[in-house]
N, C-alpha and C. Protein backbone atom coordinates (compact mmCIF):
# COMPACT_ATOMS: atom_id res chain seq x y z
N UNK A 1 0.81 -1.18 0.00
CA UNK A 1 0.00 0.00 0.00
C UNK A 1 0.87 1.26 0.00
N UNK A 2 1.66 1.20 0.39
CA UNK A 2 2.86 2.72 0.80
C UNK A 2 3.23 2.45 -0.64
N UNK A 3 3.30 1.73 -1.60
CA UNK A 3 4.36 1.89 -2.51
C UNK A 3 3.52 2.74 -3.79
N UNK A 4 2.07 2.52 -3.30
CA UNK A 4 1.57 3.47 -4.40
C UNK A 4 1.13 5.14 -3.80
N UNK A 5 1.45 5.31 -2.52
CA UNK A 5 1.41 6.29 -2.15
C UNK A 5 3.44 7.31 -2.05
N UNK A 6 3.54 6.28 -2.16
CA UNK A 6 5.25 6.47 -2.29
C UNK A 6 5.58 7.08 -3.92
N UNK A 7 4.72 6.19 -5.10
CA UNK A 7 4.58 6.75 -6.46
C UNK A 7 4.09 8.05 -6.54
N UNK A 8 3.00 8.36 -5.95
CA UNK A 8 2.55 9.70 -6.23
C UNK A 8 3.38 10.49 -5.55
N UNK A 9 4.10 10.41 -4.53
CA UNK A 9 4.99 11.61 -4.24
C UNK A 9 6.04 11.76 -5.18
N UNK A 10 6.56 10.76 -5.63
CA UNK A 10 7.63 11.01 -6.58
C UNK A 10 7.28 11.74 -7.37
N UNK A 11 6.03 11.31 -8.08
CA UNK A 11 5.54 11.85 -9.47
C UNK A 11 5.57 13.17 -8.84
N UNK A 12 4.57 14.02 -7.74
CA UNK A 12 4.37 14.94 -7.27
C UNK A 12 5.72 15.78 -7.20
N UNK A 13 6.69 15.32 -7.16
CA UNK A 13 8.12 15.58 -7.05
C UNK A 13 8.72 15.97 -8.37
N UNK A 14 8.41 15.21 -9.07
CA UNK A 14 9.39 15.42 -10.28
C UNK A 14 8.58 16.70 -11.27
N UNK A 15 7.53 17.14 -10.99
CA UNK A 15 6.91 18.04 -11.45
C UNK A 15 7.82 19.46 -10.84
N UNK A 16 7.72 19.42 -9.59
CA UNK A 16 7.71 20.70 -8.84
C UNK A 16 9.94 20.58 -9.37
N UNK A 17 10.73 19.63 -8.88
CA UNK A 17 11.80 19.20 -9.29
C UNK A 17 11.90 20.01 -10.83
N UNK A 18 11.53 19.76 -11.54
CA UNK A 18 11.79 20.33 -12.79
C UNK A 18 11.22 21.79 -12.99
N UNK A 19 9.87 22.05 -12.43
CA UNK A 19 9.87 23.51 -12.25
C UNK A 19 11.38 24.06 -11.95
N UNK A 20 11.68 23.99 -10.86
CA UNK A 20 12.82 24.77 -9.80
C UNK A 20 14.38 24.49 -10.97
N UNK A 21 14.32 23.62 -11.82
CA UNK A 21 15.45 23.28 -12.53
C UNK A 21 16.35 22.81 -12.15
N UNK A 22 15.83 21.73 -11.47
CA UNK A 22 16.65 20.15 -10.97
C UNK A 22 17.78 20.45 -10.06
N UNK A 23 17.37 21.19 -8.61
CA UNK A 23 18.24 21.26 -8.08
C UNK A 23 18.88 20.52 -7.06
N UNK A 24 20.23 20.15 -6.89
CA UNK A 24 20.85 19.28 -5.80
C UNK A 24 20.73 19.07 -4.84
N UNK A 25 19.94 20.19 -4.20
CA UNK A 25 20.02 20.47 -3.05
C UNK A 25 18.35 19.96 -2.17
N UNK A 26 17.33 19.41 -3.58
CA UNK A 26 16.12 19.06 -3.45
C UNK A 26 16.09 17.61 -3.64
N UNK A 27 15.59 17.38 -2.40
CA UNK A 27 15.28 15.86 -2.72
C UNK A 27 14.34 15.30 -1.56
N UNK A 28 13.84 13.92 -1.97
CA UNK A 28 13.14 13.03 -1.04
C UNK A 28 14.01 12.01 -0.85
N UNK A 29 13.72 11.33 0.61
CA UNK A 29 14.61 10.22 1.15
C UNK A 29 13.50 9.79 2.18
N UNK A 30 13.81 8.30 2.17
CA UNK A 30 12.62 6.70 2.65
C UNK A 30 13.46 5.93 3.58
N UNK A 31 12.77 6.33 4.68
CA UNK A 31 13.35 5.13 5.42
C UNK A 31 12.23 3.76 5.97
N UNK A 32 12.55 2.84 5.88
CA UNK A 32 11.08 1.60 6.06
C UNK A 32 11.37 1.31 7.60
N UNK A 33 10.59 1.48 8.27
CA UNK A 33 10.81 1.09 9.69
C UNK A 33 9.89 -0.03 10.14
N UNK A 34 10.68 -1.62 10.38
CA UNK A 34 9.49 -2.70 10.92
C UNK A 34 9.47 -2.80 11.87
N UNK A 35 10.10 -2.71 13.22
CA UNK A 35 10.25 -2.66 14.23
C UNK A 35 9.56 -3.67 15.04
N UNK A 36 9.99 -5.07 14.12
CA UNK A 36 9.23 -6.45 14.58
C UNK A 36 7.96 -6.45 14.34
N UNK A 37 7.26 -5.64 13.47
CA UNK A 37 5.99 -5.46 12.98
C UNK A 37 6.10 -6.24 11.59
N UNK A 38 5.11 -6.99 11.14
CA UNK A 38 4.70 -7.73 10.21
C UNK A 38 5.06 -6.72 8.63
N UNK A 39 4.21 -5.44 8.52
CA UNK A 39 4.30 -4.88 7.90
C UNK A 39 4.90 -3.63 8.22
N UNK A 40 5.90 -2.83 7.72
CA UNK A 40 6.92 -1.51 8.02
C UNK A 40 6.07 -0.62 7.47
N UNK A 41 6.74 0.43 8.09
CA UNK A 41 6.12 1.53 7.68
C UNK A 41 6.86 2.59 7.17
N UNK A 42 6.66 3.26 5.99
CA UNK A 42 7.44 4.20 5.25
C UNK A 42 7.34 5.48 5.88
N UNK A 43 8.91 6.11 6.07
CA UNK A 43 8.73 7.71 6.66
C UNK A 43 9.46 7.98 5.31
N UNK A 44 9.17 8.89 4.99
CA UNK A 44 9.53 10.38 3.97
C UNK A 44 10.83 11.63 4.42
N UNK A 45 11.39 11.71 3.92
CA UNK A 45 12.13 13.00 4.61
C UNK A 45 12.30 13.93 3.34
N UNK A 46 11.53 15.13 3.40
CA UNK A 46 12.14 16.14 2.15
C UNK A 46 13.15 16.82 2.70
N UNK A 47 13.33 17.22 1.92
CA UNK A 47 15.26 18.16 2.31
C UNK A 47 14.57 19.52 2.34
N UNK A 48 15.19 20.17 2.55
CA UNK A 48 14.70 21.71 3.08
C UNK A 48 14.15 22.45 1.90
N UNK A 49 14.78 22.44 0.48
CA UNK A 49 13.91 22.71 -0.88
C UNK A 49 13.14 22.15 -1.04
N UNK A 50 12.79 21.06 -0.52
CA UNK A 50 11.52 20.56 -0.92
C UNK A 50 10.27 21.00 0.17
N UNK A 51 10.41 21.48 1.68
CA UNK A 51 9.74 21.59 2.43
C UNK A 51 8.38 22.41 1.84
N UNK A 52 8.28 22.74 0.47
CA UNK A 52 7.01 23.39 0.58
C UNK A 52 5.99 22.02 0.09
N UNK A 53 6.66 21.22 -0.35
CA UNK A 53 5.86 19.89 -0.95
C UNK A 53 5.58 19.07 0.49
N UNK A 54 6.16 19.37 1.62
CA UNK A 54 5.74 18.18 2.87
C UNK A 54 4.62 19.53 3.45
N UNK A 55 4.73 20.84 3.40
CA UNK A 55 3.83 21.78 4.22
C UNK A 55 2.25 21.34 3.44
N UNK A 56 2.77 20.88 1.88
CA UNK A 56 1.56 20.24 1.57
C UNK A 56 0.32 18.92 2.22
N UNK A 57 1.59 18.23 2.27
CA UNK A 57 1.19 16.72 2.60
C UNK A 57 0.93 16.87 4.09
N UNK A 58 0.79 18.02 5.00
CA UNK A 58 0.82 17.71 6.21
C UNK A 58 1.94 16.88 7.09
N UNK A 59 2.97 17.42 6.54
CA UNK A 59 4.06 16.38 7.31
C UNK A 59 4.48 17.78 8.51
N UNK A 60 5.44 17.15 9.23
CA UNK A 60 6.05 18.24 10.24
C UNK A 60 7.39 17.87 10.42
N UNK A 61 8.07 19.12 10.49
CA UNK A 61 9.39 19.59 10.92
C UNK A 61 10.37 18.44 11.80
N UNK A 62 11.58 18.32 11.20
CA UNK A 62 12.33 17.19 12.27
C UNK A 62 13.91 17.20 11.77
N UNK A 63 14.89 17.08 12.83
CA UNK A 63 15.88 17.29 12.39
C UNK A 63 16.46 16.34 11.42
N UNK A 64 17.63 16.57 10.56
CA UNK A 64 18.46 15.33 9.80
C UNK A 64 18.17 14.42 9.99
N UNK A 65 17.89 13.96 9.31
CA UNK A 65 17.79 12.06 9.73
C UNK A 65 19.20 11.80 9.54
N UNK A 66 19.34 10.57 10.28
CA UNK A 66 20.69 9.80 9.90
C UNK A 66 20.88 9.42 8.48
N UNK A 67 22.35 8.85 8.13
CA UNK A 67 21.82 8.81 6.62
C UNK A 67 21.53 6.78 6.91
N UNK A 68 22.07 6.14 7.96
CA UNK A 68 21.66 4.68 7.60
C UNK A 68 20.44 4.25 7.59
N UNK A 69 20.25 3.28 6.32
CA UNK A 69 19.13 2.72 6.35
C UNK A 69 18.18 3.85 5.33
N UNK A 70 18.68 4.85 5.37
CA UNK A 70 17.89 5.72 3.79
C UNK A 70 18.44 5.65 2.78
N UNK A 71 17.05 5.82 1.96
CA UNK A 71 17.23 5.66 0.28
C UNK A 71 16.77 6.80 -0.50
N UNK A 72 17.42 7.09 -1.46
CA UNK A 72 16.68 8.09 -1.72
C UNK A 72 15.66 7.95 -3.04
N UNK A 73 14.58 8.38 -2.71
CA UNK A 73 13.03 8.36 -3.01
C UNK A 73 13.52 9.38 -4.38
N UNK A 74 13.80 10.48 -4.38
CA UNK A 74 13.66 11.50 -5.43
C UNK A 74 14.60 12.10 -5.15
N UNK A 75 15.01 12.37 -6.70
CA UNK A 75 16.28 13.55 -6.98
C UNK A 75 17.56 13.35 -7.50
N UNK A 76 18.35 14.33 -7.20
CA UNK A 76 19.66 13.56 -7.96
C UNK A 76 20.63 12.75 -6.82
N UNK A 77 21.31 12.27 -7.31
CA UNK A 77 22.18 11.49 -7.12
C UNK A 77 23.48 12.51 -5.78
N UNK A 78 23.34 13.30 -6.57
CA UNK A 78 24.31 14.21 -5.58
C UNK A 78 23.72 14.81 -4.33
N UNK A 79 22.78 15.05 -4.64
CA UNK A 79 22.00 14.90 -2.60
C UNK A 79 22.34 14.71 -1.70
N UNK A 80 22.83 13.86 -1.94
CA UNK A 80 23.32 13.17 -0.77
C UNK A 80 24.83 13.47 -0.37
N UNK A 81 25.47 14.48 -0.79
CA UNK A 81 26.63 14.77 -1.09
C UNK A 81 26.46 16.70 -0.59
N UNK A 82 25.48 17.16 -1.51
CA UNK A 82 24.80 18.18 -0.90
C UNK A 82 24.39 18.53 0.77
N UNK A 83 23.89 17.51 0.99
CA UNK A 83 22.76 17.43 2.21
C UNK A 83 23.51 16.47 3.56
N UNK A 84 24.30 15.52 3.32
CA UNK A 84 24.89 14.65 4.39
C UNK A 84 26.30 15.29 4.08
């Protein structure tokens, strides 16, 4: 179920992403947390250019995530180079 709600953010992403003209410094990152639970649960992290796309979704404010165990959901490649 997260993975088609996980699609539309991307998509939702790569719209606003190409508006702004694909910048490095924008991105989404997934971390799956099971925590001995059957089924995990997907958290989201936008990077600070993206924060007007989570003020959308109702998400809230939280520091860096670590980088283990994230993937990144959307953007470029250098993000992570940018941002960690």
């Amino acid at each position: 179920m997260a993975m088609e709600a996980l699609d539309a953010l991307r998509s939702q992403f790569a719209v606003v992403y190409e508006q702004r003209g694909r910048p490095e410094g924008m991105a989404l990152f997934v971390r799956h947390l099971s925590e001995g639970r059957l089924h995990c649960e997907a958290v989201v992290y936008f990077s600070p250019m993206a924060s007007g796309m989570a003020d959308a979704s109702s998400s809230r404010p939280c520091a860096r995530p670590s980088r283990g165990g994230l993937g990144l959901l959307a953007g470029a490649q250098e993000a992570w180079d940018v941002l960690f």
